[in-house]
N, C-alpha and C. Protein backbone atom coordinates (compact mmCIF):
# COMPACT_ATOMS: atom_id res chain seq x y z
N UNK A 1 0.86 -1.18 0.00
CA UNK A 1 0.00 0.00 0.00
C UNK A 1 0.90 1.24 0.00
N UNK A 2 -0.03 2.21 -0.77
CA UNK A 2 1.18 3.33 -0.94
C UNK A 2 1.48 4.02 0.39
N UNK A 3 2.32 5.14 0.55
CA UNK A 3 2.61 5.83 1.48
C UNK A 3 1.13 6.64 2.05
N UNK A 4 0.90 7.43 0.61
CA UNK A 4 -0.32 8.61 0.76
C UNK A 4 -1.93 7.39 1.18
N UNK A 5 -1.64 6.48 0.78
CA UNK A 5 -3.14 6.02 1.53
C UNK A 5 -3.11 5.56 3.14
N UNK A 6 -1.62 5.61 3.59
CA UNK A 6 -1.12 4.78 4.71
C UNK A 6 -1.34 6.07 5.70
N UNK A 7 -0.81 7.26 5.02
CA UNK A 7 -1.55 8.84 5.71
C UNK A 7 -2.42 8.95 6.08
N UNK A 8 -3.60 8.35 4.84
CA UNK A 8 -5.20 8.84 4.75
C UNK A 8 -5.92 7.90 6.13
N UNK A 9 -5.35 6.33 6.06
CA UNK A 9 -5.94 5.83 6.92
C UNK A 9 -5.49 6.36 8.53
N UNK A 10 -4.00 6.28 8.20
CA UNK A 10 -3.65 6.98 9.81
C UNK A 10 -4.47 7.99 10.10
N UNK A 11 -4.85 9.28 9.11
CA UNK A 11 -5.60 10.41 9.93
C UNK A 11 -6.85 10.03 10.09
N UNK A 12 -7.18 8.78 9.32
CA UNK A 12 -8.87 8.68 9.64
C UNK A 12 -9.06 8.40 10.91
N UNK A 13 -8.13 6.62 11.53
CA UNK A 13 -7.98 6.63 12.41
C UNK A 13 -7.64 7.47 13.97
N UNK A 14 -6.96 8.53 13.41
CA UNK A 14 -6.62 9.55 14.54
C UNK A 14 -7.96 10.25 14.68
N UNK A 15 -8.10 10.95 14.30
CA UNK A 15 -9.65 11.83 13.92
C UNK A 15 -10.93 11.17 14.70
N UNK A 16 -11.20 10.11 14.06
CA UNK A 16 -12.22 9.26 14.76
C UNK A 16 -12.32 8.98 16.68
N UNK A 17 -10.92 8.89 16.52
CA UNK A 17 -10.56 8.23 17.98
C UNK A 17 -10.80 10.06 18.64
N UNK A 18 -9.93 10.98 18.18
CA UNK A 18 -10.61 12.15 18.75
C UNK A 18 -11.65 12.48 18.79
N UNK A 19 -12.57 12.15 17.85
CA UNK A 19 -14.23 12.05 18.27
C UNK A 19 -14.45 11.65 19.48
N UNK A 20 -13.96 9.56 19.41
CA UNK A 20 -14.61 9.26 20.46
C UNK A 20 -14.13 10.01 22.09
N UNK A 21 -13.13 10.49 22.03
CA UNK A 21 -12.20 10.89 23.28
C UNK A 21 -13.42 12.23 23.50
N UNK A 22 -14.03 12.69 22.75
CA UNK A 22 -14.78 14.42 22.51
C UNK A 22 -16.04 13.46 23.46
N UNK A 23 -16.29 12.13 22.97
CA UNK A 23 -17.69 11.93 23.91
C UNK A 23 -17.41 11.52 24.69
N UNK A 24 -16.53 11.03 24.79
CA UNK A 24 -16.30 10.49 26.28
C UNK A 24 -16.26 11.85 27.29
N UNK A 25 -15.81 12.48 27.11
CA UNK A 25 -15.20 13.97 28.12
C UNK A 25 -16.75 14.36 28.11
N UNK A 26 -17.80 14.54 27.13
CA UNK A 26 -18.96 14.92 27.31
C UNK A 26 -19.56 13.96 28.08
N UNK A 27 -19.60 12.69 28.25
CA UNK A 27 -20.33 11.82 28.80
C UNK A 27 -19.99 12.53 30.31
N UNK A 28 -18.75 12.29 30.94
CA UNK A 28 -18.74 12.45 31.64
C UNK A 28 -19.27 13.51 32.40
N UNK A 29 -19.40 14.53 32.03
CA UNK A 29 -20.44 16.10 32.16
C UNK A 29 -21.70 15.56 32.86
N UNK A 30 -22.45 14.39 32.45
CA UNK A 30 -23.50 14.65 32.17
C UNK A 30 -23.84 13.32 33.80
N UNK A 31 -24.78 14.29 33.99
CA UNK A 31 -24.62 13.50 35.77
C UNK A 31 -25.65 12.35 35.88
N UNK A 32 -25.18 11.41 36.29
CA UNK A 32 -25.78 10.40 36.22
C UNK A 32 -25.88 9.57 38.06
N UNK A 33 -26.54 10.36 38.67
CA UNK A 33 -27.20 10.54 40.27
C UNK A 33 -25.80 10.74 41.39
N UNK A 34 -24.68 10.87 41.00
CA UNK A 34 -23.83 10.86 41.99
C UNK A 34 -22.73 12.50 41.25
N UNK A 35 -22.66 13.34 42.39
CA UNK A 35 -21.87 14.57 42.27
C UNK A 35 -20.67 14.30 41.51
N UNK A 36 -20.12 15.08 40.82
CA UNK A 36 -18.62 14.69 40.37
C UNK A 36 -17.83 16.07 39.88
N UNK A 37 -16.65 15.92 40.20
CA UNK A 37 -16.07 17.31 40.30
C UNK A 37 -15.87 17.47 38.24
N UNK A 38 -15.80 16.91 37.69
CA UNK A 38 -16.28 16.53 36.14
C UNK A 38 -17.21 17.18 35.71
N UNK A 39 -18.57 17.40 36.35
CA UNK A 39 -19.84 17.98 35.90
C UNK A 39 -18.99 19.59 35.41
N UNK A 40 -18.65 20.28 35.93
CA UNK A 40 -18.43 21.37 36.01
C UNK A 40 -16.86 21.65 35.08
N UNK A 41 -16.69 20.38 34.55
CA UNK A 41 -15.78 20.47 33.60
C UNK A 41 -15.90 21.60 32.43
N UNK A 42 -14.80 23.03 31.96
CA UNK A 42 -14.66 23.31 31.43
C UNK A 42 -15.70 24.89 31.45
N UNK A 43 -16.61 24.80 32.48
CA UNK A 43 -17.08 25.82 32.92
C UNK A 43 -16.26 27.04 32.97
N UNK A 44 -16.76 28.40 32.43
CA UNK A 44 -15.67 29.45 32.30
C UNK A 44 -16.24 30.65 33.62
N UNK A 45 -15.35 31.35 34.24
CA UNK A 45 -15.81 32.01 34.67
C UNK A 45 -15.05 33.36 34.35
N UNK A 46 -15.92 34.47 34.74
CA UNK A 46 -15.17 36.13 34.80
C UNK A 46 -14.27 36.04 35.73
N UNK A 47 -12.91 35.96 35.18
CA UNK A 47 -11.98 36.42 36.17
C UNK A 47 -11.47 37.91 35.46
N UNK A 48 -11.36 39.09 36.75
CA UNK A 48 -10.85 39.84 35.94
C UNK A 48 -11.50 40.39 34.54
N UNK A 49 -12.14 40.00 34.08
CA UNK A 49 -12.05 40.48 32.73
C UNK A 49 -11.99 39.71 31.94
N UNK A 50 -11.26 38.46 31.88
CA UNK A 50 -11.47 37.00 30.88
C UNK A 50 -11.85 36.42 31.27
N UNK A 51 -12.59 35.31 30.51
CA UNK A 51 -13.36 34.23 30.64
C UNK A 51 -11.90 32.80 31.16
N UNK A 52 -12.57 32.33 32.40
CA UNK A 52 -11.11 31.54 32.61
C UNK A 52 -12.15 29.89 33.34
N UNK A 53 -11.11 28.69 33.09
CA UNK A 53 -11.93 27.60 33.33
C UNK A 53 -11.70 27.72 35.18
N UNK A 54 -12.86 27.45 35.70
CA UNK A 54 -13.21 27.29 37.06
C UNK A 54 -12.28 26.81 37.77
N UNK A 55 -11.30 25.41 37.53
CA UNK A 55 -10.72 24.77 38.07
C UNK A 55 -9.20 25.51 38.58
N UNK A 56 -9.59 26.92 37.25
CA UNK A 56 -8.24 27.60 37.82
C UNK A 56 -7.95 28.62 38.51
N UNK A 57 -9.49 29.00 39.40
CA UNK A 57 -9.32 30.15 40.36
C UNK A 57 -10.03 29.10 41.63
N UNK A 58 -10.77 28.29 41.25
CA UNK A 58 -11.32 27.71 42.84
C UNK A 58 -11.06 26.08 42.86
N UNK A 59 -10.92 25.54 43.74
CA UNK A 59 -11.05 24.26 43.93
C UNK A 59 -12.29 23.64 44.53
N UNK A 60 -12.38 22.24 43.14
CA UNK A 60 -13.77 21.97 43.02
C UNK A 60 -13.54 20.56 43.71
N UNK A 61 -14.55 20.25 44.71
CA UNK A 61 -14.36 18.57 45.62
C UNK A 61 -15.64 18.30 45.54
N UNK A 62 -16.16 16.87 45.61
CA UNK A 62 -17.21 16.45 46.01
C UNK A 62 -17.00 16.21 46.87
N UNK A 63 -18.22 16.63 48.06
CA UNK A 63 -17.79 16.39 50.07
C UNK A 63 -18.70 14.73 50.32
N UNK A 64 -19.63 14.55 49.19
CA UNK A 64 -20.30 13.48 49.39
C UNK A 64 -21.35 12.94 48.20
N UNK A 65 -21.88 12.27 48.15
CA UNK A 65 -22.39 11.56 46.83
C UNK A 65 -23.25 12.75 46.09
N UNK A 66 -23.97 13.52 46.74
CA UNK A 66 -25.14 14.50 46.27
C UNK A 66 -24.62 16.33 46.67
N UNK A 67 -23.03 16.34 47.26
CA UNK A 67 -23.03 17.81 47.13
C UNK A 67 -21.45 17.91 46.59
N UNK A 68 -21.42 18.83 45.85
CA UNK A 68 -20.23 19.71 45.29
C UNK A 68 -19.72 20.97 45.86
N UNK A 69 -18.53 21.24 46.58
CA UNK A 69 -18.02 22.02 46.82
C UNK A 69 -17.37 23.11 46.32
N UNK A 70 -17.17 24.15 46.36
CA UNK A 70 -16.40 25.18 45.40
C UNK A 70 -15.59 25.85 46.20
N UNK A 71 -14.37 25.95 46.58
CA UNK A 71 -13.46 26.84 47.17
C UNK A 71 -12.83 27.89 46.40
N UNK A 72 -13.23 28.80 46.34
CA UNK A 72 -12.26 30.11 45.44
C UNK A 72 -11.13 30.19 46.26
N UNK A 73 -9.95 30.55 45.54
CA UNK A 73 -8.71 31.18 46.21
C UNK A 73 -8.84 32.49 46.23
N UNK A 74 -9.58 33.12 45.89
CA UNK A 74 -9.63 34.72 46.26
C UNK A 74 -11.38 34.93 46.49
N UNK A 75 -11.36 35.49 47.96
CA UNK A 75 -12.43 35.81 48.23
C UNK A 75 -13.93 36.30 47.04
N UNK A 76 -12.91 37.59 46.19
CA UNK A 76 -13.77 38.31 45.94
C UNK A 76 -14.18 37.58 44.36
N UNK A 77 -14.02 36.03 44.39
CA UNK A 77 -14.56 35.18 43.15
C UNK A 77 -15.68 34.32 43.35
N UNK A 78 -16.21 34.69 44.92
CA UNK A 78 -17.42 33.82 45.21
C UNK A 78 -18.44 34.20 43.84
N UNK A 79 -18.99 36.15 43.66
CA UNK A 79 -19.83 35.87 42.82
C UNK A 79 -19.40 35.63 41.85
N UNK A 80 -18.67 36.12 41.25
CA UNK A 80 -18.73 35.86 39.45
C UNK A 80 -18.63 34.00 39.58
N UNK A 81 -18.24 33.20 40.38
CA UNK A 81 -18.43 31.82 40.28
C UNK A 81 -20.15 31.40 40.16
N UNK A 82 -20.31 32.50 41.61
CA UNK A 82 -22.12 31.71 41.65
C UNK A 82 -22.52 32.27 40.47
N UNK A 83 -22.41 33.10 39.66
CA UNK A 83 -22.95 33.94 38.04
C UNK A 83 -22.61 32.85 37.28
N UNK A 84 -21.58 32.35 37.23
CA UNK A 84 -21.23 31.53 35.84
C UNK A 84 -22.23 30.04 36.13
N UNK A 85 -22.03 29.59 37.78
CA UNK A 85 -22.97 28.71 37.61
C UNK A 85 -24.30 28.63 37.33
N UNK A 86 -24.87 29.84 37.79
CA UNK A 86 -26.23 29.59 37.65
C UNK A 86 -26.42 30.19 35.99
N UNK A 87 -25.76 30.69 35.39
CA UNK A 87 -25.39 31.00 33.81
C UNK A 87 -25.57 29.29 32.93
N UNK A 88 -24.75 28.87 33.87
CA UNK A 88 -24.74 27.44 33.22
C UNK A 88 -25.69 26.67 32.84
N UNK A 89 -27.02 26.74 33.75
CA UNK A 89 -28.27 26.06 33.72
C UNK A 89 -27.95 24.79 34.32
N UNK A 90 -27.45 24.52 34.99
CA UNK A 90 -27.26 23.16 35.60
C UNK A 90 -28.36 22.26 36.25
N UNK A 91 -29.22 22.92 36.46
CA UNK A 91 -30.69 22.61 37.10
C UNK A 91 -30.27 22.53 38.79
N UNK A 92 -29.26 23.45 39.30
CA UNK A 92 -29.19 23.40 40.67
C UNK A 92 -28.82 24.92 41.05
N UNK A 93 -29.29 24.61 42.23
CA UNK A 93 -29.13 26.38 42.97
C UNK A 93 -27.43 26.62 43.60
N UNK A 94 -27.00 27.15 43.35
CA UNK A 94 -25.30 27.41 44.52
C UNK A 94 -25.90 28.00 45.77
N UNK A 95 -25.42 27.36 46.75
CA UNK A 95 -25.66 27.84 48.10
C UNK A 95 -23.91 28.75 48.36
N UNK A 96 -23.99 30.01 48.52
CA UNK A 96 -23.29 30.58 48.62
C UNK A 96 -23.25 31.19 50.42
N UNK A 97 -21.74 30.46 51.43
CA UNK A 97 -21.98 30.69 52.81
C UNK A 97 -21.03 31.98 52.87
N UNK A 98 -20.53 32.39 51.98
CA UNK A 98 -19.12 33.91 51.80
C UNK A 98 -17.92 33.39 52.23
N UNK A 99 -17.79 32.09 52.19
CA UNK A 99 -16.21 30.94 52.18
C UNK A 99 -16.61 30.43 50.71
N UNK A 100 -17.59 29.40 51.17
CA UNK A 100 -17.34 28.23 50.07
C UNK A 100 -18.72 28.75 49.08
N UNK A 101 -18.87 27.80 48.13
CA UNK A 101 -20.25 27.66 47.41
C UNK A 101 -20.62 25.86 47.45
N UNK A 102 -21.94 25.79 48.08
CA UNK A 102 -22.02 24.53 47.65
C UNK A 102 -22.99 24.06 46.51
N UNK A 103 -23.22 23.29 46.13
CA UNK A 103 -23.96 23.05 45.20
C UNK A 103 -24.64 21.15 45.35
N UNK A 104 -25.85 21.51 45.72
CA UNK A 104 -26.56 20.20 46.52
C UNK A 104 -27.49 19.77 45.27
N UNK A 105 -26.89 18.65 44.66
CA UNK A 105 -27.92 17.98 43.03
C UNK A 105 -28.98 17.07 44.50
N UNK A 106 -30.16 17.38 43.46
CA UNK A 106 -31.30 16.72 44.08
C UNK A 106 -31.37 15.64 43.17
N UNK A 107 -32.05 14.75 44.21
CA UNK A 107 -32.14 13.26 43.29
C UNK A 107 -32.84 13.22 41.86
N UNK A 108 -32.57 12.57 41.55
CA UNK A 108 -33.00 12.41 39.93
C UNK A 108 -34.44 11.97 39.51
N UNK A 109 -35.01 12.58 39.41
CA UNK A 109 -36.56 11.67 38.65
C UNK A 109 -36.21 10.82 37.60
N UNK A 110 -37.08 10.22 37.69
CA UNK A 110 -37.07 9.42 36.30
C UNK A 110 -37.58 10.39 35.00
N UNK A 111 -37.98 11.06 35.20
CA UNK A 111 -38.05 12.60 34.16
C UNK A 111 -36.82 12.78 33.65
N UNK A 112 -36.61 13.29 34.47
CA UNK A 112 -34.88 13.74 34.78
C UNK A 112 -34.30 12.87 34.27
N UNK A 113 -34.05 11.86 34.45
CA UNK A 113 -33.17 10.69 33.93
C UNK A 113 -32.90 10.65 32.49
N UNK A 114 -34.72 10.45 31.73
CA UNK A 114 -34.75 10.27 30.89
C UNK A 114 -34.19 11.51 29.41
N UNK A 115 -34.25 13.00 30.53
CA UNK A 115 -33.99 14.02 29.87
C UNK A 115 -32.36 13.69 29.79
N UNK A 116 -31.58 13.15 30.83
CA UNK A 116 -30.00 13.02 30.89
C UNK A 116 -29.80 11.70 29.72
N UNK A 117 -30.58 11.01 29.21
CA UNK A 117 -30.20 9.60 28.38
C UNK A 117 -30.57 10.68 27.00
N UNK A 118 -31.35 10.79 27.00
CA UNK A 118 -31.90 11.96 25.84
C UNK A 118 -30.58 13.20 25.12
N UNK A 119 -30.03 13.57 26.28
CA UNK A 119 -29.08 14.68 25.85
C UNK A 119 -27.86 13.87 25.68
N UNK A 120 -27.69 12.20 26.45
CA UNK A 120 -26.02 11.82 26.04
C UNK A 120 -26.63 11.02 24.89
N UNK A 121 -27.73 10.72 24.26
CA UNK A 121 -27.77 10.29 23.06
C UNK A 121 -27.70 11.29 21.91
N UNK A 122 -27.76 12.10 22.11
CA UNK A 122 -27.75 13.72 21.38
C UNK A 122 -26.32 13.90 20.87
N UNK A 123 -25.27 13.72 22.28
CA UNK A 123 -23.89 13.62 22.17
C UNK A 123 -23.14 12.63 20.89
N UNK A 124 -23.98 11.24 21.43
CA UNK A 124 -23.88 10.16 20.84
C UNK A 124 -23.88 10.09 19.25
N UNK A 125 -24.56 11.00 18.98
CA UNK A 125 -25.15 11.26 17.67
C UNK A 125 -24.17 11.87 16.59
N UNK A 126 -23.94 13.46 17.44
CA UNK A 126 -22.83 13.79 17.20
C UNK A 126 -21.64 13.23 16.78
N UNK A 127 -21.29 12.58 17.51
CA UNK A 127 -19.98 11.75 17.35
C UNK A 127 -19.62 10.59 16.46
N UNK A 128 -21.12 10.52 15.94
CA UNK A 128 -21.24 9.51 14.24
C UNK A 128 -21.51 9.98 13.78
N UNK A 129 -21.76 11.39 13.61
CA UNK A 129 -22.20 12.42 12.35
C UNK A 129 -20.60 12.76 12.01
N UNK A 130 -19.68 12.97 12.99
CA UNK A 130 -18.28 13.30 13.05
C UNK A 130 -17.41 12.49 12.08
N UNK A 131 -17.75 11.12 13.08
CA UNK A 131 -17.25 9.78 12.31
C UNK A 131 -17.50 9.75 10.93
N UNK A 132 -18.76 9.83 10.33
CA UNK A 132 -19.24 9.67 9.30
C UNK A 132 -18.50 10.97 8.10
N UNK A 133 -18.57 11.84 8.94
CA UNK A 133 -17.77 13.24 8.05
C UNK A 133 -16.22 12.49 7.81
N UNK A 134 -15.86 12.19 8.81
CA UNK A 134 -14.50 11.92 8.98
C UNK A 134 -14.28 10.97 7.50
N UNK A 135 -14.90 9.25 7.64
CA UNK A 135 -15.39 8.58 6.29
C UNK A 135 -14.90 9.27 4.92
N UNK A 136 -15.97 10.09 4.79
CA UNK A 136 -16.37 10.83 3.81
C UNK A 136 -15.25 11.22 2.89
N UNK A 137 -14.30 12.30 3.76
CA UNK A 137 -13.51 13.00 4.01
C UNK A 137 -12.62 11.81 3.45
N UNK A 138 -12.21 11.06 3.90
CA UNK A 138 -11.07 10.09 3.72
C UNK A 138 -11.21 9.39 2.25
N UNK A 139 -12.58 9.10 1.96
CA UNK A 139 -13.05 8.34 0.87
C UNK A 139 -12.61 9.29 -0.35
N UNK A 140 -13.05 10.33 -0.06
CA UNK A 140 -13.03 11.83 -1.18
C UNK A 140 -11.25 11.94 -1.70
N UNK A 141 -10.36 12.09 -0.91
CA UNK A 141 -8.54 11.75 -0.84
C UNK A 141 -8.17 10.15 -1.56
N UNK A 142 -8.87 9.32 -1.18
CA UNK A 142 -8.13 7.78 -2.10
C UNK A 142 -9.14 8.11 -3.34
N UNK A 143 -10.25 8.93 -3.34
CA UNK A 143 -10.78 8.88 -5.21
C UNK A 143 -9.66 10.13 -5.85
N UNK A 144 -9.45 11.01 -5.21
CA UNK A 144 -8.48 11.98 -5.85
C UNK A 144 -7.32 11.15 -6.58
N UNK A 145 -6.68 10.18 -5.17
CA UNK A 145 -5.63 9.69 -5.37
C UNK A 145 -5.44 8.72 -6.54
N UNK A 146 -6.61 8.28 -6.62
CA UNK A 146 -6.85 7.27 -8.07
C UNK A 146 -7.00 8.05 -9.06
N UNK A 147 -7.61 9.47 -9.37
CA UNK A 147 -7.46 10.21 -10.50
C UNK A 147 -5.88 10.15 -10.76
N UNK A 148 -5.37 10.11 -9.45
CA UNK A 148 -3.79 10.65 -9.85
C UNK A 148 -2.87 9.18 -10.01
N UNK A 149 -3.47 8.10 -10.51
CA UNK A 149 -3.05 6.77 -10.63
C UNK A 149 -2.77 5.65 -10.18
N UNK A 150 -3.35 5.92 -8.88
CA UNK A 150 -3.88 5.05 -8.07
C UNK A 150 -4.68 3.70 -8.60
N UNK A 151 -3.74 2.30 -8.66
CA UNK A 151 -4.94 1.28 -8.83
C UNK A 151 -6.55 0.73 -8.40
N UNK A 152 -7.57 0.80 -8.79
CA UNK A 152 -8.99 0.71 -8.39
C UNK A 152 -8.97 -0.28 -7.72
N UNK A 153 -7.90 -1.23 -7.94
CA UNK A 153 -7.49 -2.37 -6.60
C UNK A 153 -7.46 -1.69 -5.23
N UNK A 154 -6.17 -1.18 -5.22
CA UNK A 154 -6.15 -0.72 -3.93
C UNK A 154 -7.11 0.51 -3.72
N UNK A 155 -7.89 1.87 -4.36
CA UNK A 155 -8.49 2.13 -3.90
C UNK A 155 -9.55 1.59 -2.99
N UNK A 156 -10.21 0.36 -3.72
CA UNK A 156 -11.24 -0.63 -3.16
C UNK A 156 -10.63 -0.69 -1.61
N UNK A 157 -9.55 -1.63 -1.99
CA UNK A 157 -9.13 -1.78 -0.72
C UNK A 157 -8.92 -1.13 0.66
N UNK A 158 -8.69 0.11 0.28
CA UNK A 158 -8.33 1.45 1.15
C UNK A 158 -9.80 2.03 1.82
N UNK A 159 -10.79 1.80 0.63
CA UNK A 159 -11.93 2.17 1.03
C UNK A 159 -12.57 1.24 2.06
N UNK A 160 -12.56 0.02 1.84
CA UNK A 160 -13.25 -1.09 2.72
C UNK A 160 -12.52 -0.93 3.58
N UNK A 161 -11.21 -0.33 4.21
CA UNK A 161 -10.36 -0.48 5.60
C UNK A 161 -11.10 0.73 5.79
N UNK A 162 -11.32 2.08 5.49
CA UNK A 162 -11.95 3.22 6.01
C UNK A 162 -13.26 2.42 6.83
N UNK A 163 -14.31 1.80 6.09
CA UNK A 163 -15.19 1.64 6.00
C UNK A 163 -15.31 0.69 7.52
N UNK A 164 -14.43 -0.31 8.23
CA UNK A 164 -14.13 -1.34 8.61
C UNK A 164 -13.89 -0.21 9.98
N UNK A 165 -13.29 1.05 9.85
CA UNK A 165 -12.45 1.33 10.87
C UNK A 165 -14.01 2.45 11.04
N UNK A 166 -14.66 2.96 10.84
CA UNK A 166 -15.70 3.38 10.78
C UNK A 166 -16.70 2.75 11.24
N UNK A 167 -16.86 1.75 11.23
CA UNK A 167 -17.60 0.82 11.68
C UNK A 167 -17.17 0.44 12.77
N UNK A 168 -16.19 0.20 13.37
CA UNK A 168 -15.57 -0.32 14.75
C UNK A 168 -15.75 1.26 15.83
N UNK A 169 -15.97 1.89 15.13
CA UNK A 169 -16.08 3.14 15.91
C UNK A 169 -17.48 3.93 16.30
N UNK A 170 -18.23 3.41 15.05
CA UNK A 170 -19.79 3.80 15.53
C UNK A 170 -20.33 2.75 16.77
N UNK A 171 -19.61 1.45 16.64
CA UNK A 171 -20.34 0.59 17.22
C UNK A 171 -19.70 0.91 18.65
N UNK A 172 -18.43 1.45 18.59
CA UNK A 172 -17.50 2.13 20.33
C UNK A 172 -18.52 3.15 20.79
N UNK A 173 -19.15 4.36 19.94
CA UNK A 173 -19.87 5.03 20.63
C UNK A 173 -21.59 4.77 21.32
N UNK A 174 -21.99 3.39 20.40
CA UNK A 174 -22.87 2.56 20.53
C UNK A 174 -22.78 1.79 22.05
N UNK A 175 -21.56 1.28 22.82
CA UNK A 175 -21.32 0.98 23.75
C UNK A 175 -21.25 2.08 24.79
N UNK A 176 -20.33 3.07 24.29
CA UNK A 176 -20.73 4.65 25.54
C UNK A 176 -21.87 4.29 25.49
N UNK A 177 -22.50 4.96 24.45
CA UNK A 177 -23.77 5.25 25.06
C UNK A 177 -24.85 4.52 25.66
N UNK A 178 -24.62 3.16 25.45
CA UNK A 178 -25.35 1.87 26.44
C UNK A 178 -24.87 1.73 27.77
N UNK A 179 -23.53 2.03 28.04
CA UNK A 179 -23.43 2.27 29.60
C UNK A 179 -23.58 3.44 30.07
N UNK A 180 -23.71 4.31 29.10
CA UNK A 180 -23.97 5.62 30.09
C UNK A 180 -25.40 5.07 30.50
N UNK A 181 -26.22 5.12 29.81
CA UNK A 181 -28.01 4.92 29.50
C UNK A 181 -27.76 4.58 30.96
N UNK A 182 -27.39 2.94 30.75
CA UNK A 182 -27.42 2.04 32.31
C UNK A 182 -26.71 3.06 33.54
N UNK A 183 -26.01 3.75 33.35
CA UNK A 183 -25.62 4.63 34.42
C UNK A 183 -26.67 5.63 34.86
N UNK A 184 -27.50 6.14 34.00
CA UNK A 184 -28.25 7.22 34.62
C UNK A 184 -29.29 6.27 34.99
N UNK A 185 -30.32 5.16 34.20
CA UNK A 185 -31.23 4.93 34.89
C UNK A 185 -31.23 4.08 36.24
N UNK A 186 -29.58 3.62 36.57
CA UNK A 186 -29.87 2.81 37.20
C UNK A 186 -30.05 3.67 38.78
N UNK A 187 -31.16 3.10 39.75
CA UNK A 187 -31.46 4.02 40.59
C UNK A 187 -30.67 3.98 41.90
């Protein structure tokens, strides 16, 4: 196999796998009945004047299965923290004591649940629309490459390994998203 299709598959492969790594980091966001200092992953807040991720002006702990803690290192970041959270829509209130902020998730309905399986299948979705671009994308480079004299042998060939590695990857996000599912409903 030539060099340039040995490229095409390497970046397909890379690409894809950064998809799945994109849902995984989203899965984890998405709360499934137990607190996690994760939920609040990537959250920005006003520091100063820029938008900066949370983790790097306060320290975030879970004290116990259902509350989240927030420690700012500088006093005067309690509000713009409680602003960005409740900005966030998280579906929880910050209890702000002028030390800490806590943040107490109430148990989950099965409402609720079903709205959290709903939005990581949403994710899920995403991430084979990605895959599928990704495909595409790769398929479009080995037909170029055959204009440019590429045997229809190995195009074939190149294509059915895209196709193979595409497939091993919808069916990876097919598994996220069956254990997440089982993670949120289970009670």
């Amino acid at each position: 196999m030539s060099d340039d299709l040995e490229l095409i598959l390497e970046d397909a492969r890379d690409m894809m796998q950064k998809a799945l790594n994109h849902l995984e980091s989203e899965l984890v966001k998405i709360r499934a009945g137990k607190a996690s200092p994760q939920m609040l992953e990537g959250l920005t807040v006003d520091y100063y004047g820029s938008p900066t991720v949370l983790n790097q002006v306060a320290n975030v702990s879970a004290m116990d299965a259902r509350t989240l803690t927030i420690q700012p290192w500088e006093k005067n970041m309690l509000q713009p923290i409680e602003r960005a959270l409740i900005n966030a829509n998280l579906g929880v209130t910050p209890q702000n004591d002028g030390n800490i902020i806590r943040l107490f998730m109430p148990p989950l309905t099965e409402e609720r649940r079903k709205e959290f399986v709903k939005r990581a299948g949403g994710e899920g979705e995403q991430s084979k629309v990605a895959i599928r671009n990704i495909r595409r994308d790769s398929i479009e480079q080995i037909k170029k490459l055959q204009k440019d004299g590429l045997s229809e042998d190995e195009a074939k060939d190149a294509e059915k390994e895209i196709q193979d590695i595409t497939d091993k990857n919808i069916t990876l996000v097919e598994k996220h998203l069956q254990a997440k599912e089982k993670e949120i409903m289970s009670v």
